[in-house]
C-alpha atoms as a PDB file:
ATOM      1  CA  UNK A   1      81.110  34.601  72.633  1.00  0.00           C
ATOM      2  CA  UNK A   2      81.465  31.482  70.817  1.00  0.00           C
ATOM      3  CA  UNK A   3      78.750  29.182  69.750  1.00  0.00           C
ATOM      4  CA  UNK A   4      80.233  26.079  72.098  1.00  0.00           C
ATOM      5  CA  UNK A   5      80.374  28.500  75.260  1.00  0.00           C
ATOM      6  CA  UNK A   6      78.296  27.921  78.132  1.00  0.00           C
ATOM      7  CA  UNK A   7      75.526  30.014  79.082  1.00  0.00           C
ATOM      8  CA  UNK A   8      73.753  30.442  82.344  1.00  0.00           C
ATOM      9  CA  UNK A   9      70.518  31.311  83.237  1.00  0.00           C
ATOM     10  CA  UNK A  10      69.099  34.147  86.206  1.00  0.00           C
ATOM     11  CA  UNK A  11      68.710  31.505  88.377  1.00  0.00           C
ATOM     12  CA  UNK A  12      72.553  29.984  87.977  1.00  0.00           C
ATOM     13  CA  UNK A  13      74.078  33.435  88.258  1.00  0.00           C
ATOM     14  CA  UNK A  14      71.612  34.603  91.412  1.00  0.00           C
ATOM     15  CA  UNK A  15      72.974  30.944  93.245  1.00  0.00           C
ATOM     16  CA  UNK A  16      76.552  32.183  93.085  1.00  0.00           C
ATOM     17  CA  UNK A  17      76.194  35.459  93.982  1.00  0.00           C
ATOM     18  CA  UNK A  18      73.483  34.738  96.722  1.00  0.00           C
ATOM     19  CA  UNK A  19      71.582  37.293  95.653  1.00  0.00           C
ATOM     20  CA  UNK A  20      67.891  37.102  93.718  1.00  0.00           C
ATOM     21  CA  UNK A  21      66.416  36.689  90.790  1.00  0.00           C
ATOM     22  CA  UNK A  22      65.464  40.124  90.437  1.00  0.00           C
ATOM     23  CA  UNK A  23      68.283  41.627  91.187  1.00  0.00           C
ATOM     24  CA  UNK A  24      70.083  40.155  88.398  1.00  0.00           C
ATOM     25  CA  UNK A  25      67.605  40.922  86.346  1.00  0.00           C
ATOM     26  CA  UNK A  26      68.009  44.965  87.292  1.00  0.00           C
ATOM     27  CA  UNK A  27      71.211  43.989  86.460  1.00  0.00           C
ATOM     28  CA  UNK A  28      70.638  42.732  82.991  1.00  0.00           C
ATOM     29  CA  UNK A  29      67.996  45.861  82.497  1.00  0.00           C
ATOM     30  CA  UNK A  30      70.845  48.307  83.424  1.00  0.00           C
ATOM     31  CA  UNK A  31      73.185  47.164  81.499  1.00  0.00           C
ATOM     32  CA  UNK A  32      75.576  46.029  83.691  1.00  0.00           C
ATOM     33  CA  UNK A  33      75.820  42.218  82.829  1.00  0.00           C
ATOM     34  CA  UNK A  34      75.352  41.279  78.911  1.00  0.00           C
ATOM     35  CA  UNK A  35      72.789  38.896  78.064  1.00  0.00           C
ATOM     36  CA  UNK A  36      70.411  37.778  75.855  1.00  0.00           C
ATOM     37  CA  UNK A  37      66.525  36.848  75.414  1.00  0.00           C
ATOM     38  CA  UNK A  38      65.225  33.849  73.810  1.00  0.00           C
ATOM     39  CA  UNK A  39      61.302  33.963  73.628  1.00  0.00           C
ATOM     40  CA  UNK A  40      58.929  34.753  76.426  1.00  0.00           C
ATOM     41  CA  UNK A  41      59.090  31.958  78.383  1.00  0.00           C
ATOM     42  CA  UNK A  42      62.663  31.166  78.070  1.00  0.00           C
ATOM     43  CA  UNK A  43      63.974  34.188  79.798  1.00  0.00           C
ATOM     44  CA  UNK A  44      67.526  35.302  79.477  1.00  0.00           C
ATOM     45  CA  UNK A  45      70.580  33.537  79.065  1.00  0.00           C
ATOM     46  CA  UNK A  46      73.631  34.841  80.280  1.00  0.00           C
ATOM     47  CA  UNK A  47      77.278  33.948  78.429  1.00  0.00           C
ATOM     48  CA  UNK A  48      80.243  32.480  80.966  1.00  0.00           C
ATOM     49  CA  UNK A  49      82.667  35.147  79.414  1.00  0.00           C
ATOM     50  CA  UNK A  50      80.137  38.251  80.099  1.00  0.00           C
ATOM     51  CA  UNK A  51      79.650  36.242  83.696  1.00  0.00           C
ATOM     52  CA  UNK A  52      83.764  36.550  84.009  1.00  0.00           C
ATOM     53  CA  UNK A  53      83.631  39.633  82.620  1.00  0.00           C
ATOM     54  CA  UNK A  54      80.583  41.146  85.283  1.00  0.00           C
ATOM     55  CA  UNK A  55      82.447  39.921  88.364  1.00  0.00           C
ATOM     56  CA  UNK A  56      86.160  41.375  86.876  1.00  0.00           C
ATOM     57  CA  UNK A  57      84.582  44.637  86.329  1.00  0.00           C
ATOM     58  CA  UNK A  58      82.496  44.558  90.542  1.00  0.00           C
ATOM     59  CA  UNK A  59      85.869  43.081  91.785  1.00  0.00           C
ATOM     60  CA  UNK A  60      87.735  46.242  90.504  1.00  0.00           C
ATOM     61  CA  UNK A  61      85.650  48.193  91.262  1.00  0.00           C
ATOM     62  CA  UNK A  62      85.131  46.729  95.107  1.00  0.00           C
ATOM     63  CA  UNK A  63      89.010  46.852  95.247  1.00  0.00           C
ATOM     64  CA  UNK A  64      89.164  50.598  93.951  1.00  0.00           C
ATOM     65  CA  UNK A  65      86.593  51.945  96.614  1.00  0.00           C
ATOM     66  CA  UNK A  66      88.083  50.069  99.497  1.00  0.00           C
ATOM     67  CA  UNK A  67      91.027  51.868  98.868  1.00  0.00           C
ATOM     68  CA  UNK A  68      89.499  55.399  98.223  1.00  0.00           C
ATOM     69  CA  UNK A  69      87.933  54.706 101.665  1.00  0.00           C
ATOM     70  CA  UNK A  70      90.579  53.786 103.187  1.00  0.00           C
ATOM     71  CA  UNK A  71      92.500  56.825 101.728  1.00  0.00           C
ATOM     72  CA  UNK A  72      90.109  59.061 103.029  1.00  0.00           C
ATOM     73  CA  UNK A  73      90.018  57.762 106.332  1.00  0.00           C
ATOM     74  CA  UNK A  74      93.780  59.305 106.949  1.00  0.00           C
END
């Protein structure tokens, strides 16, 4: 992460997804997307690259149980 790169906020990353809030949040507590807390109030803020990097790693994932399923299904 670089000190120039953008970071987004719950809110920003629950708008593209189309999911809520909270469940990015379960997301961040899990450990599943990186992120970072600045002060109470603030809440977290969320790197583009660990964004990329969260929807790479669901993508493949997606793709790689699709095709289990569909292997099974045979």
């Amino acid at each position: 992460m670089s000190v120039l790169e953008p970071m987004l906020t719950v809110a920003d990353i629950a708008g593209h997804m189309g999911v809520n809030e909270q469940t990015v949040r379960e997301w961040i507590k899990r450990g599943e997307l990186q992120a970072s807390k600045h002060g109470s109030r603030v809440g977290y803020r969320i790197a583009k690259s660990a964004y990329d990097a969260f929807l790479a790693k669901r993508t493949l994932t997606s793709a790689i149980s699709r095709q289990l399923l569909a292997a099974s299904t045979l």
